[in-house]
N, C-alpha and C. Protein backbone atom coordinates (compact mmCIF):
# COMPACT_ATOMS: atom_id res chain seq x y z
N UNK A 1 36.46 153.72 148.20
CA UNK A 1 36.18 152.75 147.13
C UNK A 1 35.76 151.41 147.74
N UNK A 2 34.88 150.87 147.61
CA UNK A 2 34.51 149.69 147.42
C UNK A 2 35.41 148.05 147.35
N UNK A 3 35.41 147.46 148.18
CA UNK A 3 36.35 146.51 148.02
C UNK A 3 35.76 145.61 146.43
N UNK A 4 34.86 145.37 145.91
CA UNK A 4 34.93 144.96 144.68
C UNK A 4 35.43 145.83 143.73
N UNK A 5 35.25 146.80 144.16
CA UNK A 5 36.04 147.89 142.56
C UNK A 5 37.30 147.69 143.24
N UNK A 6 38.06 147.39 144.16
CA UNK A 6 39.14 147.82 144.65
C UNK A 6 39.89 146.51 143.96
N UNK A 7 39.41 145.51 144.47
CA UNK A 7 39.94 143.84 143.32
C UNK A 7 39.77 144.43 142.29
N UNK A 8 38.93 144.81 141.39
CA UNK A 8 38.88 144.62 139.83
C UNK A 8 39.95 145.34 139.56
N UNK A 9 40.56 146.39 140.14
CA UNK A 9 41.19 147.21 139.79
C UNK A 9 42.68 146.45 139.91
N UNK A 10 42.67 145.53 140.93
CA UNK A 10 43.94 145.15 141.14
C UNK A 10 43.86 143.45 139.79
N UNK A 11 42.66 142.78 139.87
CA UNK A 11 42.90 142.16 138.55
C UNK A 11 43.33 142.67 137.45
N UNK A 12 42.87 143.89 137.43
CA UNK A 12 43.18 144.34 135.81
C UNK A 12 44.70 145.11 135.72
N UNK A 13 44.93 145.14 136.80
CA UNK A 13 47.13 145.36 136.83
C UNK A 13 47.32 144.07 136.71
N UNK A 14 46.66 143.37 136.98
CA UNK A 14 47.58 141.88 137.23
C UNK A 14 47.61 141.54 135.72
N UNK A 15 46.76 141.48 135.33
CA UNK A 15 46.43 141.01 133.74
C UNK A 15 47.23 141.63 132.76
N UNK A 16 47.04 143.21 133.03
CA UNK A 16 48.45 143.96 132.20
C UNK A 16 49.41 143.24 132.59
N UNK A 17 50.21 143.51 133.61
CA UNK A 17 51.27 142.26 134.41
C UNK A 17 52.10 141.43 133.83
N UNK A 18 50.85 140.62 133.68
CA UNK A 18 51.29 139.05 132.65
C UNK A 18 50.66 138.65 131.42
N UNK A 19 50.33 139.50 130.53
CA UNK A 19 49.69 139.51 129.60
C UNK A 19 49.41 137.84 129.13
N UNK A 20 48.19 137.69 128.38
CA UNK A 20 47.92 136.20 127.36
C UNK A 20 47.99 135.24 127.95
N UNK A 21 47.49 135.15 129.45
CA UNK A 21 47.37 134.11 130.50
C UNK A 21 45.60 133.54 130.48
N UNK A 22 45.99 131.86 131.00
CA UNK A 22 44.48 132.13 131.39
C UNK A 22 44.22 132.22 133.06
N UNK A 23 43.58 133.96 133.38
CA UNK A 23 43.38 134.08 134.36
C UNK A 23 42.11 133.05 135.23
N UNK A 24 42.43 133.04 136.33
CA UNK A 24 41.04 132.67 137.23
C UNK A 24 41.54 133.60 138.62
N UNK A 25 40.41 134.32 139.20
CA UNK A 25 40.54 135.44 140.17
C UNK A 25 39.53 135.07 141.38
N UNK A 26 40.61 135.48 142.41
CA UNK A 26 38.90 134.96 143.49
C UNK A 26 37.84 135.39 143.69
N UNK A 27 37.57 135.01 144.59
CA UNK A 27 35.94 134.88 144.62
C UNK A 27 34.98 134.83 146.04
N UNK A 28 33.97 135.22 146.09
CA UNK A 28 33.04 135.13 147.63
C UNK A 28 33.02 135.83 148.23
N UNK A 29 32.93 136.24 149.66
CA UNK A 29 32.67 137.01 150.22
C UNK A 29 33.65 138.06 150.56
N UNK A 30 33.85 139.12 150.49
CA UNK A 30 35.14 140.09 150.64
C UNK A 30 35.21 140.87 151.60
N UNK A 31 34.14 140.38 152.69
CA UNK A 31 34.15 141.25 153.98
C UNK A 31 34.28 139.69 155.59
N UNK A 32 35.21 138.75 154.89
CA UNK A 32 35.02 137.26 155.53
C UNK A 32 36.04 136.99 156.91
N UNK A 33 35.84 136.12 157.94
CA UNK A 33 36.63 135.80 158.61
C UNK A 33 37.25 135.58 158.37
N UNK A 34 37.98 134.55 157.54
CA UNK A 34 38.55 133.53 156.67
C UNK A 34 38.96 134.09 154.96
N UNK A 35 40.55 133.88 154.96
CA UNK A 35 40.59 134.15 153.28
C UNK A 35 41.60 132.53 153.08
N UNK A 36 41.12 131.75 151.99
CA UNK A 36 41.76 130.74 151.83
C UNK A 36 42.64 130.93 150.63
N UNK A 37 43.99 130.67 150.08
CA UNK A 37 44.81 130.61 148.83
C UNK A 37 45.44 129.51 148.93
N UNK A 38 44.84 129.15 147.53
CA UNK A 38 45.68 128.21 146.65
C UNK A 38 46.82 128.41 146.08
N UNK A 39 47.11 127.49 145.11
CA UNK A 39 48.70 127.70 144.97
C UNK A 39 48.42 128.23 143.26
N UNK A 40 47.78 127.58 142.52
CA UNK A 40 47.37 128.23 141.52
C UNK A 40 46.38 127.62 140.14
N UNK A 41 45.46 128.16 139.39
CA UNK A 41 44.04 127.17 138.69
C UNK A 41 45.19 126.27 137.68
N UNK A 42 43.83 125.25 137.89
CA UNK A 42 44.50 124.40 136.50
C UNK A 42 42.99 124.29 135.56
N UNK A 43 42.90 123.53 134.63
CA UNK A 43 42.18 123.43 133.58
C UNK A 43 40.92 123.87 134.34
N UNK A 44 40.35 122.70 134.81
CA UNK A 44 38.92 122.80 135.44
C UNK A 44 38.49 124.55 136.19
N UNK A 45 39.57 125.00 136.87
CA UNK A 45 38.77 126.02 137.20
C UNK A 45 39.17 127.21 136.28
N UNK A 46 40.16 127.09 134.97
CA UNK A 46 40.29 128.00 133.81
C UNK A 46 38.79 128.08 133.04
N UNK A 47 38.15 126.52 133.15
CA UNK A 47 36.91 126.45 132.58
C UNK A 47 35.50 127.00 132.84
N UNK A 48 35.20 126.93 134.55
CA UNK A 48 34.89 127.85 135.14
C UNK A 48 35.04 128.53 135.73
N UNK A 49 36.45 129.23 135.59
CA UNK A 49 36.60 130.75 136.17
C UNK A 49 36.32 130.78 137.68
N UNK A 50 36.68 129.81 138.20
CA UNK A 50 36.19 129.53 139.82
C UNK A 50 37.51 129.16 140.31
N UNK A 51 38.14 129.23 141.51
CA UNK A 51 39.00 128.85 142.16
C UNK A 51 38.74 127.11 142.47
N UNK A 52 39.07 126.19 142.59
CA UNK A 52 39.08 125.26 142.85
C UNK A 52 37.67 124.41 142.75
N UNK A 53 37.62 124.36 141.29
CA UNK A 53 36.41 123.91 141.04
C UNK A 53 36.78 122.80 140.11
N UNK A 54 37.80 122.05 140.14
CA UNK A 54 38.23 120.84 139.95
C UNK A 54 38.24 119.58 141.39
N UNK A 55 38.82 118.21 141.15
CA UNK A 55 38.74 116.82 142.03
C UNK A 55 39.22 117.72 143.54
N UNK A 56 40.50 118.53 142.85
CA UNK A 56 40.82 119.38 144.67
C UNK A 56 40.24 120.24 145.54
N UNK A 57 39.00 120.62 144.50
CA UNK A 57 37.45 121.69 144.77
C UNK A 57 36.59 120.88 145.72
N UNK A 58 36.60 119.40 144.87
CA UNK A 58 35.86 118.83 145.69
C UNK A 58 36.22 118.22 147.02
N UNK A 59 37.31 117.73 147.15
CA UNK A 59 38.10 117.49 148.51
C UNK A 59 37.88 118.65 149.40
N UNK A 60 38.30 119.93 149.02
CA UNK A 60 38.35 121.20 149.49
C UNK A 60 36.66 121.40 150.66
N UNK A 61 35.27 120.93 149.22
CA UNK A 61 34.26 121.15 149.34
C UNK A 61 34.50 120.29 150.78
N UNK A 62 34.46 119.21 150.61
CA UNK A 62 34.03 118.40 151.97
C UNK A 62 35.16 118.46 153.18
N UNK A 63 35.71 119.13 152.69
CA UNK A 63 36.73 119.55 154.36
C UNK A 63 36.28 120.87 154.81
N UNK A 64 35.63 121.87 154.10
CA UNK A 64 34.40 122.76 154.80
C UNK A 64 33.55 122.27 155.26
N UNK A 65 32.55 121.41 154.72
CA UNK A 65 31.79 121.12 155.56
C UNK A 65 32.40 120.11 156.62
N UNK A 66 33.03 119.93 156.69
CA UNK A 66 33.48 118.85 157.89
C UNK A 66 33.45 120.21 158.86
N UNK A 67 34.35 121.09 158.89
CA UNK A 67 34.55 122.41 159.76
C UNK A 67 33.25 122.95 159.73
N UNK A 68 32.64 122.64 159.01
CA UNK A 68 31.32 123.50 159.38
C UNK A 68 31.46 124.95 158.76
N UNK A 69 32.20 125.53 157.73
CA UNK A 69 32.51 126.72 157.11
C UNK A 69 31.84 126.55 155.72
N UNK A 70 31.23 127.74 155.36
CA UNK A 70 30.44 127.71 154.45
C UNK A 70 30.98 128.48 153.10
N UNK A 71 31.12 127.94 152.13
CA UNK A 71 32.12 128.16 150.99
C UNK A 71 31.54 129.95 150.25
N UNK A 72 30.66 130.06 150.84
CA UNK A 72 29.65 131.76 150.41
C UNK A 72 30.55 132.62 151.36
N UNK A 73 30.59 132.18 152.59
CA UNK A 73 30.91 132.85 153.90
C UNK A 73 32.70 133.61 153.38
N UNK A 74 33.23 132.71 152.97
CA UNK A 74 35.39 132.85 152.68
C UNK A 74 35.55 133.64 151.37
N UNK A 75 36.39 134.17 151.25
CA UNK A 75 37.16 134.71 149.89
C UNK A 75 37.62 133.31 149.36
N UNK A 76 37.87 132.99 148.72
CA UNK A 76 38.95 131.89 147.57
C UNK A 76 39.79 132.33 146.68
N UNK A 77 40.96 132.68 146.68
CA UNK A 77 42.18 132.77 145.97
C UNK A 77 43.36 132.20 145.65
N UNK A 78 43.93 132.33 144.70
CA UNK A 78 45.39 131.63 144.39
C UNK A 78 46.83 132.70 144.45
N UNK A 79 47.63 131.93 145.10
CA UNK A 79 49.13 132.89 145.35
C UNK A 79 49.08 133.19 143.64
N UNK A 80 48.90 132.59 142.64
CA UNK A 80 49.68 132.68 141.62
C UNK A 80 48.14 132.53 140.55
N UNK A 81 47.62 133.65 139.78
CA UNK A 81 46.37 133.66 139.28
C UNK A 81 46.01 133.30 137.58
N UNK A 82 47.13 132.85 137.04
CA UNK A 82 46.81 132.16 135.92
C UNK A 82 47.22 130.59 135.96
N UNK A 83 47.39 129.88 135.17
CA UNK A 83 47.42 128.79 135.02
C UNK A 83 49.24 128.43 134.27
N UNK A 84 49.59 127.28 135.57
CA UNK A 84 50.84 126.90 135.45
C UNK A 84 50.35 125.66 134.25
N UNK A 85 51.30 125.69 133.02
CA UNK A 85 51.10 124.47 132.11
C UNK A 85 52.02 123.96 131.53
N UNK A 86 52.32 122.83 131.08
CA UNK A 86 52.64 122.14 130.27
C UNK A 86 52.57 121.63 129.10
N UNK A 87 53.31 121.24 128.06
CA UNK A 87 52.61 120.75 126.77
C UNK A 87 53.45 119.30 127.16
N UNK A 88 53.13 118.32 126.93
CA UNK A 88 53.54 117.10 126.17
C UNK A 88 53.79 117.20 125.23
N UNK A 89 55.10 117.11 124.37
CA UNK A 89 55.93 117.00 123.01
C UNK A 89 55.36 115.47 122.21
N UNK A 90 54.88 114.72 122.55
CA UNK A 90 54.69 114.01 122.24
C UNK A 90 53.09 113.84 121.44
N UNK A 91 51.85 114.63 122.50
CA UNK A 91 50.49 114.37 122.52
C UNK A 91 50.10 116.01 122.24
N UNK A 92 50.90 116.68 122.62
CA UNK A 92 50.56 118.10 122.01
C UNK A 92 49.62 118.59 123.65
N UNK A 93 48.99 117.59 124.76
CA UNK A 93 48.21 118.33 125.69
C UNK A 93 48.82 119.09 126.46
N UNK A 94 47.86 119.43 126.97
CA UNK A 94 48.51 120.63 128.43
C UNK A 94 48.74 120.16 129.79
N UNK A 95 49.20 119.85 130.36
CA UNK A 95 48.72 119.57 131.63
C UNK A 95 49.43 120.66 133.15
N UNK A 96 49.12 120.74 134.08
CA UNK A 96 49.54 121.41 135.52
C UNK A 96 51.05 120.98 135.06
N UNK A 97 51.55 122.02 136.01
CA UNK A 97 52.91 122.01 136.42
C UNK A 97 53.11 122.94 137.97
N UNK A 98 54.38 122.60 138.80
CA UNK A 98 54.59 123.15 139.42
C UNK A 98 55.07 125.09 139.54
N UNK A 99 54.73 125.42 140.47
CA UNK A 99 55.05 127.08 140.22
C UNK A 99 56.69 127.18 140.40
N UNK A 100 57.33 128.33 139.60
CA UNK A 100 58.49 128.42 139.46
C UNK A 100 59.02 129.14 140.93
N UNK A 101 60.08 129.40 141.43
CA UNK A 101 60.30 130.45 142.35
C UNK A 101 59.62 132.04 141.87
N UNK A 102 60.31 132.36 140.73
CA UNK A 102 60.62 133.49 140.33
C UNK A 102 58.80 134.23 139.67
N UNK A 103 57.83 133.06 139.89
CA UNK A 103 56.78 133.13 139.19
C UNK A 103 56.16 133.24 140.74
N UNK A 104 56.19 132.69 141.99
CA UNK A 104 56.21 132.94 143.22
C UNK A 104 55.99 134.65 143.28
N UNK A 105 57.21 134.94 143.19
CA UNK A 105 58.28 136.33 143.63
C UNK A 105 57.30 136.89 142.55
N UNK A 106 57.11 137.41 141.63
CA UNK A 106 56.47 138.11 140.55
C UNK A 106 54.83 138.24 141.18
N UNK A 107 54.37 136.77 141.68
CA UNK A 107 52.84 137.68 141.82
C UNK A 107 52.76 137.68 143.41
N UNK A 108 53.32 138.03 144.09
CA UNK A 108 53.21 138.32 145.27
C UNK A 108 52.79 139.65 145.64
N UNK A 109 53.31 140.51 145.17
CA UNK A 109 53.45 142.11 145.77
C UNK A 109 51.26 142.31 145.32
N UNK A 110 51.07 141.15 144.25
CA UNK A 110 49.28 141.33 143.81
C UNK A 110 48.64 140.69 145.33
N UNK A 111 49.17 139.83 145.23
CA UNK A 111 48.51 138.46 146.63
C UNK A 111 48.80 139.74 147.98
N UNK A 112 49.24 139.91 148.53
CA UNK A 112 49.26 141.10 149.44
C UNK A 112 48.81 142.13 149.21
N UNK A 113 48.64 142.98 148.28
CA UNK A 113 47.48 143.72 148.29
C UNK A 113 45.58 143.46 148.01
N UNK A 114 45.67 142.15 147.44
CA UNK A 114 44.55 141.73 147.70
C UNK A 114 44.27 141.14 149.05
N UNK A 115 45.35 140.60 149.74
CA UNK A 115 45.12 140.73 151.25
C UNK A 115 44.75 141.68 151.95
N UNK A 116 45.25 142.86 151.82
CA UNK A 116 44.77 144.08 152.17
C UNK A 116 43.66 144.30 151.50
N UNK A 117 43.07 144.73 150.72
CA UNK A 117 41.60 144.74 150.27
C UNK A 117 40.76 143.54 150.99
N UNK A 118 40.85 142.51 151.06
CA UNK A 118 39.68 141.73 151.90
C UNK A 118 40.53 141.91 153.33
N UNK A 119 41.19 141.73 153.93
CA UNK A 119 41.07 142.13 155.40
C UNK A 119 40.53 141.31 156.05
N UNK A 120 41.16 140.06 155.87
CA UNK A 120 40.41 138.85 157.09
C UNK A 120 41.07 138.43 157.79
N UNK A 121 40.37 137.64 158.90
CA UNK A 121 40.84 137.84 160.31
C UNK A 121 41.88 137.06 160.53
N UNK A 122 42.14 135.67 159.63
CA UNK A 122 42.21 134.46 159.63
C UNK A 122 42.71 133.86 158.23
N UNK A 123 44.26 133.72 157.73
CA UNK A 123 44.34 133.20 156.32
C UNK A 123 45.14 132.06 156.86
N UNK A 124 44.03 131.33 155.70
CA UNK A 124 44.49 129.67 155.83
C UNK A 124 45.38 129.41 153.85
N UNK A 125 46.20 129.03 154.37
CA UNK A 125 47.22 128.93 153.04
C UNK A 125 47.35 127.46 152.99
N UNK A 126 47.06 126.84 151.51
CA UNK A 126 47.11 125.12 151.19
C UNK A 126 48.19 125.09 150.40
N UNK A 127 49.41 124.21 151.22
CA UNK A 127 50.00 124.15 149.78
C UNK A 127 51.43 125.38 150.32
N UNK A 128 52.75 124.83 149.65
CA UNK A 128 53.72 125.30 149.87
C UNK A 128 53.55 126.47 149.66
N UNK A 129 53.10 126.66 147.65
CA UNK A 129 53.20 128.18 147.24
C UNK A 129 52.50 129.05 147.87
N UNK A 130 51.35 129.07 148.37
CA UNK A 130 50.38 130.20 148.73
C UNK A 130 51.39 130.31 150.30
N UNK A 131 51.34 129.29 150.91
CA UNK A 131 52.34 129.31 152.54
C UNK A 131 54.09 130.30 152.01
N UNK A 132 54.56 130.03 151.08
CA UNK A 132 55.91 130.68 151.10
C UNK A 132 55.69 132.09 150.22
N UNK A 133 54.38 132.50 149.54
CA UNK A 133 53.68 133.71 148.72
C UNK A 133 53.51 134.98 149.82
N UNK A 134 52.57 134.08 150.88
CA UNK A 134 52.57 135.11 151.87
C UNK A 134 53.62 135.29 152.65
N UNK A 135 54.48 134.64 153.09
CA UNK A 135 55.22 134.60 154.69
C UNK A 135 57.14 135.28 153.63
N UNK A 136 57.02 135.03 152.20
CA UNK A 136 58.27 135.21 151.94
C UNK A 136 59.50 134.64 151.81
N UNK A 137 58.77 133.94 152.89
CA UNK A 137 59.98 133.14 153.07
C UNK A 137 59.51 131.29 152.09
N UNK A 138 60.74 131.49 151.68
CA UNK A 138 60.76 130.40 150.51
C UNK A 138 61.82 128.85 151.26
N UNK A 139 61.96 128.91 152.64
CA UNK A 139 62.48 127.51 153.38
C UNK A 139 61.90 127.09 153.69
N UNK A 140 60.35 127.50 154.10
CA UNK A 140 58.95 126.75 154.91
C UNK A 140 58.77 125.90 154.01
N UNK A 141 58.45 124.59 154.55
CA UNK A 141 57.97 123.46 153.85
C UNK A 141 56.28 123.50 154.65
N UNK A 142 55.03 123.03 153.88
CA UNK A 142 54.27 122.72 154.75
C UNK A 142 54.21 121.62 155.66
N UNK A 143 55.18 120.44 155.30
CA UNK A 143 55.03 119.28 155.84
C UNK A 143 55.91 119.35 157.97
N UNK A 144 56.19 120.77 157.52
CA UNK A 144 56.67 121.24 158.63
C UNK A 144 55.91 122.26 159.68
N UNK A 145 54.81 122.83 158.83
CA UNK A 145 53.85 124.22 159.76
C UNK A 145 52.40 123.78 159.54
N UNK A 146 52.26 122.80 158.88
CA UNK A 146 50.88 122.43 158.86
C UNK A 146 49.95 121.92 160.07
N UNK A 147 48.60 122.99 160.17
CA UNK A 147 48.57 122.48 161.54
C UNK A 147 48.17 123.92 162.65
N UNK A 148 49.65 124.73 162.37
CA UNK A 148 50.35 124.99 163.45
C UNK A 148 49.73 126.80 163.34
N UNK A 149 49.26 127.45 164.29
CA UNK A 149 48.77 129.07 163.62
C UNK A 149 50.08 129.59 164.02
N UNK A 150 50.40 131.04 163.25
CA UNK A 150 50.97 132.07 163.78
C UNK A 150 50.65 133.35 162.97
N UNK A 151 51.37 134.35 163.28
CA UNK A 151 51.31 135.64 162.68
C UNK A 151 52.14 136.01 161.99
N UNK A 152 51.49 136.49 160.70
CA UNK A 152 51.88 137.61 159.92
C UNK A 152 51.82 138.71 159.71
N UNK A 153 52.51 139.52 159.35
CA UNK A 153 52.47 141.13 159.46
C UNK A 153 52.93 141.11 157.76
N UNK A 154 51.48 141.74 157.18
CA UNK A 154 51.38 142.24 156.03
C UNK A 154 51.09 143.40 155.72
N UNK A 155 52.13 144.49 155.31
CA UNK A 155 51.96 145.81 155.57
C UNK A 155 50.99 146.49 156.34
N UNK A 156 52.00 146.39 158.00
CA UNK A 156 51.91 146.90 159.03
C UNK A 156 50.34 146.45 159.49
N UNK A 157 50.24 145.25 159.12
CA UNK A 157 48.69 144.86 159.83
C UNK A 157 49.03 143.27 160.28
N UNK A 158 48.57 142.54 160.88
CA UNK A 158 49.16 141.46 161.31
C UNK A 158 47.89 140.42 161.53
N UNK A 159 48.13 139.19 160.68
CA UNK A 159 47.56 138.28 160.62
C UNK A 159 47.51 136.81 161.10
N UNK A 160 46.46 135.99 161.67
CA UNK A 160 46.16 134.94 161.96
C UNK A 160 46.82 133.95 160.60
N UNK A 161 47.97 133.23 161.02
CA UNK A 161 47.98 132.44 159.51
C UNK A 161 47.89 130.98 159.94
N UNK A 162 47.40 130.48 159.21
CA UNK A 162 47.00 128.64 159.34
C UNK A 162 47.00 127.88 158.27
N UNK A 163 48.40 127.44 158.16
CA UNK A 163 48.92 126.25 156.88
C UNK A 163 48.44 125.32 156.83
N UNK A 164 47.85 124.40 155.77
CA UNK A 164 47.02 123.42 155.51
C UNK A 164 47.98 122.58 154.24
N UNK A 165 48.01 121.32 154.67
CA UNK A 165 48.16 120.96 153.25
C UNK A 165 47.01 121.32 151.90
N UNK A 166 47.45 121.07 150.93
CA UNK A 166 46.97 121.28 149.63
C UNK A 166 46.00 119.92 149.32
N UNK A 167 44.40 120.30 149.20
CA UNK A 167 43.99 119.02 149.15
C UNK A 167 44.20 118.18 148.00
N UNK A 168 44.72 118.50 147.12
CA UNK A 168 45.29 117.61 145.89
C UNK A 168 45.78 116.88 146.58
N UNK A 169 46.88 116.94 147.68
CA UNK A 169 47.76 116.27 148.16
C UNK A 169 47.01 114.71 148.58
N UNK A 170 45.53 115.04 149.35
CA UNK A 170 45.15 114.40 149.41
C UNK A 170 44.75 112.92 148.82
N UNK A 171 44.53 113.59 147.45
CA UNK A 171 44.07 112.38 146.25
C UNK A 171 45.23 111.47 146.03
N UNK A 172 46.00 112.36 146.28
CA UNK A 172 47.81 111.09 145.74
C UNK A 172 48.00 110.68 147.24
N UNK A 173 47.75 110.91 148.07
CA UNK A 173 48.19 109.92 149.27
C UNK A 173 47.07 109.92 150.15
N UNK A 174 46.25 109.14 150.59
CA UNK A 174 45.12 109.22 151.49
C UNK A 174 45.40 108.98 152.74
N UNK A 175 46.99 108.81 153.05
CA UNK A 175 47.25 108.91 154.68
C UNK A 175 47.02 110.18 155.23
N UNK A 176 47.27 111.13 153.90
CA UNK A 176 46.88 112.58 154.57
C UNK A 176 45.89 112.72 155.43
N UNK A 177 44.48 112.22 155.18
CA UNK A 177 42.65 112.37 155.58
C UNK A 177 42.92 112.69 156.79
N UNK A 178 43.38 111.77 157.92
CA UNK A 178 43.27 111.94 159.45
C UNK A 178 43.78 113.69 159.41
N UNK A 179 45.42 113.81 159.07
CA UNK A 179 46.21 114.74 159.43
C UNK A 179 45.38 116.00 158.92
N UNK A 180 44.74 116.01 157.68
CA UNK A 180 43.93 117.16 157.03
C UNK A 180 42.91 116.96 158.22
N UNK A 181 42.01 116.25 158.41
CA UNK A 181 40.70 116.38 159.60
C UNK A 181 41.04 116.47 160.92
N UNK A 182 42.54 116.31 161.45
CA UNK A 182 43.12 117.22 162.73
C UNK A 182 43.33 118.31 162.60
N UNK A 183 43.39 118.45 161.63
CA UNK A 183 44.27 119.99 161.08
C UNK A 183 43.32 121.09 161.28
N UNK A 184 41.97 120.51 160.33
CA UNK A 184 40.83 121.61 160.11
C UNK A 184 40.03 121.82 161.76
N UNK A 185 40.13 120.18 162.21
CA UNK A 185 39.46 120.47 163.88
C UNK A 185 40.55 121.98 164.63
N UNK A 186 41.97 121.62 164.32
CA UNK A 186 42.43 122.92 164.90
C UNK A 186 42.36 124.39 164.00
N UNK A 187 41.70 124.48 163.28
CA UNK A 187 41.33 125.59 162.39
C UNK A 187 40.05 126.52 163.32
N UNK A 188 39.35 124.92 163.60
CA UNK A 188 37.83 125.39 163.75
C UNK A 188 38.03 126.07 165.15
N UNK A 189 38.76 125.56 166.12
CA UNK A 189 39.09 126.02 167.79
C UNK A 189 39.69 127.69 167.23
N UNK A 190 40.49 127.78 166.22
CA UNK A 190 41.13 129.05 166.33
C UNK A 190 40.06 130.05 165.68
N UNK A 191 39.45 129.44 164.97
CA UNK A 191 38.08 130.47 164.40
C UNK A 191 37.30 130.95 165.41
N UNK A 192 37.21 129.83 166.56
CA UNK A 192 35.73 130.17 167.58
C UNK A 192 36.32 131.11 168.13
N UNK A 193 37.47 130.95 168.57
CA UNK A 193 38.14 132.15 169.33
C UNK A 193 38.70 133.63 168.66
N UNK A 194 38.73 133.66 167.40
CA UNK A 194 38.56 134.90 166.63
C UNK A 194 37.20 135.82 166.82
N UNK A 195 37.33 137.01 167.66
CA UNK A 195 35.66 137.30 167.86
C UNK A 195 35.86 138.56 166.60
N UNK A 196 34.45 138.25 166.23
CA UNK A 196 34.68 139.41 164.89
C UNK A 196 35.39 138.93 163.53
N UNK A 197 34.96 140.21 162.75
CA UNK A 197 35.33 139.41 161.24
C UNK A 197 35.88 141.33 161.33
N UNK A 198 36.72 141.34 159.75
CA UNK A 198 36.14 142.68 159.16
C UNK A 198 35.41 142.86 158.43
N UNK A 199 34.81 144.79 158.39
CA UNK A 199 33.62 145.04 157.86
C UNK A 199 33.97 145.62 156.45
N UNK A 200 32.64 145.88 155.73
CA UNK A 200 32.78 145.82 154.04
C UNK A 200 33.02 147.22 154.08
C-alpha cells in the first residue's frame, strides 16, 4: 500500500476516534528526511486545513529558510490533530487552549503509526506536547532538551529526535530568536550528516 492511502486510512480511524472535531492532518512530502510535529491546529490552520498556517506558520516559515529546508521537501504534523478550544463565557469566542495529559495519551498510539508510515530519518518535535507525544515520557520539559539530538525507538525502529522550541513561543518572548537560530544551525550540522532519506 501506498504511504498516502496508508495516512488516509489512519486519518479516517482517527476521525472515528474522536468524532465532531475540527480536524487538520499533515501534509508534504511522505518519503522526507525530516518529519516536523506540532503540538496541535488552532483556528487559522482549521481554516486552511494546513498545519501551521497561522503567525506560528509564519515564524516556522522563516526558520526554514534560515536552515535552508524547504517546506515541500518535510511532512508537517501535529501530536494532537484537532483543535484544542475554548469558549469565553462572557463573549461566546473560541480561542486555543493548552493540550490535556490524557488528550496527549489518547492520540499518540495515531502519531506513531503515522511515524511509521512516513519513515524519516530525522524528527524535529516543537513544543512540549509533540516532544512528550513521541518520547512518552511526560517529565521532559523542552526548556531542558532543546537543542540537544538523541534517539528514539518507535516500534523497533529508532530515530534521530531534535527538540525545538514551539515557534509561538517565539512571538511571546523574542529572547527566544538567538536560542531558536542556534538551535536550527544545530539541526542543519545533524541533517548534513544524515546520508540518505527514506524511500516512497
Amino acid at each position: 500500500m501506498r504511504k498516502d492511502e496508508s495516512l488516509s486510512l489512519l486519518y479516517n480511524e482517527y476521525k472515528c476516534r474522536f468524532p465532531g472535531k475540527e480536524y487538520v492532518f499533515g501534509c508534504g512530502c511522505t518519503s522526507p528526511k525530516l518529519l516536523l510535529i506540532g503540538e496541535a491546529p488552532g483556528r487559522e490552520e482549521v481554516k486552511f486545513s494546513r498545519p501551521f498556517s497561522g503567525a506560528a506558520g509564519k515564524w516556522l516559515d522563516s526558520f526554514l529558510q534560515l536552515a535552508g529546508i524547504n517546506r515541500e521537501d518535510i511532512y508537517i504534523t501535529n501530536a494532537i490533530k484537532y483543535r484544542l478550544s475554548k469558549e469565553n463565557p462572557k463573549t461566546g469566542r473560541l480561542s486555543n487552549r493548552p493540550a490535556a495529559r490524557e488528550e496527549i495519551v489518547s492520540s499518540r498510539p495515531y502519531l506513531l503509526d503515522e511515524i511509521g508510515i512516513i519513515c524519516p530519518c530525522c524528527i524535529v518535535t516543537l513544543g512540549n506536547v509533540p516532544l512528550r507525544a513521541v518520547t512518552g515520557d511526560h517529565r521532559l520539559n523542552i526548556g531542558e532538551c532543546h537543542g540537544t539530538p538523541s534517539k528514539v525507538s518507535i516500534k523497533e525502529r529508532d530515530y534521530l529526535l531534535f527538540p525545538l522550541y514551539h515557534p509561538a513561543s517565539v512571538i511571546y518572548n523574542r529572547d527566544l530568536v538567538q536560542t531558536y537560530e542556534s538551535d536550527l544551525r544545530g539541526l542543519v550540522t545533524l541533517l548534513k550528516a544524515v546520508k540518505g532519506h527514506s524511500s516512497a
